[in-house]
C-alpha atoms as a PDB file:
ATOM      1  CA  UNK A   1      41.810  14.192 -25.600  1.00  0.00           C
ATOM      2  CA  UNK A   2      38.580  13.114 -27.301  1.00  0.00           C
ATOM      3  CA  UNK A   3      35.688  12.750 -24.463  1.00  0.00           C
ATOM      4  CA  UNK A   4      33.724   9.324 -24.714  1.00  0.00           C
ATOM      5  CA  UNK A   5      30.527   9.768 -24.740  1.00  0.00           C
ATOM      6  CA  UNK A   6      29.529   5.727 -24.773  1.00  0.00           C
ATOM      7  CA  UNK A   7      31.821   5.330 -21.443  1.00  0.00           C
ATOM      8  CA  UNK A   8      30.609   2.546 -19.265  1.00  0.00           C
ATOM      9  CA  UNK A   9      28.905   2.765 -15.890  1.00  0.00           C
ATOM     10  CA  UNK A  10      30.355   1.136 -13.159  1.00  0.00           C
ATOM     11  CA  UNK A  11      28.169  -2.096 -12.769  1.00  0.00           C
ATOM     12  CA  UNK A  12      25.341  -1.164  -9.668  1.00  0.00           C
ATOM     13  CA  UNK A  13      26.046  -2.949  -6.051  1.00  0.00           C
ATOM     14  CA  UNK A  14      23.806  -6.106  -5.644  1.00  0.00           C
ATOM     15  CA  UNK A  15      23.768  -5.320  -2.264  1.00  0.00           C
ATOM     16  CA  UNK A  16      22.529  -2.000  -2.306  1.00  0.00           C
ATOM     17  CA  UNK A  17      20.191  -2.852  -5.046  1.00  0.00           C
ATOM     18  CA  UNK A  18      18.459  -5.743  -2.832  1.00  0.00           C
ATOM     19  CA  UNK A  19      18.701  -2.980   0.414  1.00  0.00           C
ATOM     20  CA  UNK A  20      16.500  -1.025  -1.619  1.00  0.00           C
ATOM     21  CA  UNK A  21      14.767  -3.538  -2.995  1.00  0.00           C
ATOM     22  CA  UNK A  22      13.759  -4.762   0.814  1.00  0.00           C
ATOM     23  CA  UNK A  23      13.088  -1.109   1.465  1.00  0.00           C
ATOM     24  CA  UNK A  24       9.943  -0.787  -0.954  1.00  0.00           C
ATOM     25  CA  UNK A  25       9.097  -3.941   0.874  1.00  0.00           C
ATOM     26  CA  UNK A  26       9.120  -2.542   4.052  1.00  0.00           C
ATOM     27  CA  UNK A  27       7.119   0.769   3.013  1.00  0.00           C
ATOM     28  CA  UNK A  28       4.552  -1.628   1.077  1.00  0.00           C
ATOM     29  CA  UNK A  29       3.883  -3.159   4.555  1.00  0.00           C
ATOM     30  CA  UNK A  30       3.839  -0.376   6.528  1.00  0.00           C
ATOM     31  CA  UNK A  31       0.886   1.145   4.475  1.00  0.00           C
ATOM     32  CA  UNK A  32      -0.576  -2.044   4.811  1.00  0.00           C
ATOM     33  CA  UNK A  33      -0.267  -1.661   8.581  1.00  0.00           C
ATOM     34  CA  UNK A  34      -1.744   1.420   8.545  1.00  0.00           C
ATOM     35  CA  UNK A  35      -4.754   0.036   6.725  1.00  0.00           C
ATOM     36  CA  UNK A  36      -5.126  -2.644   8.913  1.00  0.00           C
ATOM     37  CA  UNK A  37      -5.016  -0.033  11.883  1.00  0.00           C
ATOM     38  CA  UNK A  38      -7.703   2.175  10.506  1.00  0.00           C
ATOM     39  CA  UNK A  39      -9.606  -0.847  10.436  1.00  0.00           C
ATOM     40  CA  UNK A  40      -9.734  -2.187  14.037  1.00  0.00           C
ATOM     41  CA  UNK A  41     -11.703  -2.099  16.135  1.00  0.00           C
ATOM     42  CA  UNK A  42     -11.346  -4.303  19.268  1.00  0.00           C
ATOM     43  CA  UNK A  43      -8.683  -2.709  21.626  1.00  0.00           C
ATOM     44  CA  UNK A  44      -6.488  -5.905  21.358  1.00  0.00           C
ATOM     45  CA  UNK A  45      -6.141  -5.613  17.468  1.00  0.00           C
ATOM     46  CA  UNK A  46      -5.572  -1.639  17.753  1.00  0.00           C
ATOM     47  CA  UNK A  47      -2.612  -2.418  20.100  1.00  0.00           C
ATOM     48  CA  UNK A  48      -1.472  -5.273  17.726  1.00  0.00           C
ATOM     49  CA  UNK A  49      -1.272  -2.894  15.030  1.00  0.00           C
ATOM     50  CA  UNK A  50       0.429  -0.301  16.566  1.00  0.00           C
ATOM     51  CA  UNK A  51       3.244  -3.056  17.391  1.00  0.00           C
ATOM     52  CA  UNK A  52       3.178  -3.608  13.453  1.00  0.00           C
ATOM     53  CA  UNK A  53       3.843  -0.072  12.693  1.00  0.00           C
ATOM     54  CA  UNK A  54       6.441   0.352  15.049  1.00  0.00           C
ATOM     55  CA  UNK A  55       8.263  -3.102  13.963  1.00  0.00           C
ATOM     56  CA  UNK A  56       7.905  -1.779  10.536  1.00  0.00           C
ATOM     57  CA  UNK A  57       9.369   1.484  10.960  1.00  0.00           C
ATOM     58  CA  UNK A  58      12.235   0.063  12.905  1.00  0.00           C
ATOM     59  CA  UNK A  59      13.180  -2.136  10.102  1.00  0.00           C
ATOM     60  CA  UNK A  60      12.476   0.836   8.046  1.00  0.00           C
ATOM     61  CA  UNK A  61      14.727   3.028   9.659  1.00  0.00           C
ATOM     62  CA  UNK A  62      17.603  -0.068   9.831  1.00  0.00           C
ATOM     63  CA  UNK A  63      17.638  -0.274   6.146  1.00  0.00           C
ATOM     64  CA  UNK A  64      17.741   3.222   5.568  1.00  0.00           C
ATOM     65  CA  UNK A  65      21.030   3.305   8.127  1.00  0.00           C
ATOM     66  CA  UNK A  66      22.247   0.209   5.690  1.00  0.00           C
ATOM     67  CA  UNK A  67      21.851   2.044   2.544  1.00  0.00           C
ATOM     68  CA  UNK A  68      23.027   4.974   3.621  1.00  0.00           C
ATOM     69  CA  UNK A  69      26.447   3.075   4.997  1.00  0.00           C
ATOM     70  CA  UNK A  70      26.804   1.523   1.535  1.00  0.00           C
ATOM     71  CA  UNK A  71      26.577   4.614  -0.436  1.00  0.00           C
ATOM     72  CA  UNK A  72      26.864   7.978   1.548  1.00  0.00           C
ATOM     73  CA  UNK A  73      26.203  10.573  -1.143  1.00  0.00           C
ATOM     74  CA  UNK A  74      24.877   8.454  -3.698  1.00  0.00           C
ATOM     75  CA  UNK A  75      22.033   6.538  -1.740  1.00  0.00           C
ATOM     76  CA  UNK A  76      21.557   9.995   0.384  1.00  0.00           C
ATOM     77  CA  UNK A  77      20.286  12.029  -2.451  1.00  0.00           C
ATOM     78  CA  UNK A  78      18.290   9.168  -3.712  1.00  0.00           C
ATOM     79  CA  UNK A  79      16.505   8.614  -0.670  1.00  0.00           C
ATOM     80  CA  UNK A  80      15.391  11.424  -0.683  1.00  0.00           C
ATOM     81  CA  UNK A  81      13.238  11.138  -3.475  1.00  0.00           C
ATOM     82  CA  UNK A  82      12.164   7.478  -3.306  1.00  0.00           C
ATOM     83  CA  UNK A  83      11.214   7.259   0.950  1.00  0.00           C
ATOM     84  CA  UNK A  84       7.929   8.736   1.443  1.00  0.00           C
ATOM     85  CA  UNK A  85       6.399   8.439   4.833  1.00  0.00           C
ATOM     86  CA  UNK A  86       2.681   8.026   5.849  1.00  0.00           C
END
């Protein structure tokens, strides 16, 4: 049996794709929360942005749980080299 070496890939999931898609969303604003944290100064705005950074992570750590629930092994190994934390 000849081996076909222009097989087709499986067409990606839209849903995954737009998971991680809102994922490098997510990490875009949370280094933008920790900018705006180094920044403040008035005790108000520090606890403000440390209510950010915690909403942030939390919908962080929700989409990772999503991905991961989509695609086990696939999204697993991936995630590990795309998710960088700060």
């Amino acid at each position: 049996m000849k081996a076909m070496p222009f097989a087709k890939k499986p067409a990606p999931d839209p849903e995954l794709v737009f998971l991680k898609a809102e994922l490098s969303a997510a990490q875009s604003d949370l280094q933008q929360a920790y900018s705006l944290f180094d920044q403040a100064v008035d005790p108000e705005l520090v606890e403000s942005c440390i209510y950010q950074i915690n909403a942030v992570k939390a919908r962080c750590n929700y989409l990772i749980r999503s991905i991961k629930a989509r695609s086990p092994a696939a999204a697993a190994a991936q995630l590990e080299e795309d998710v960088t934390w700060t």
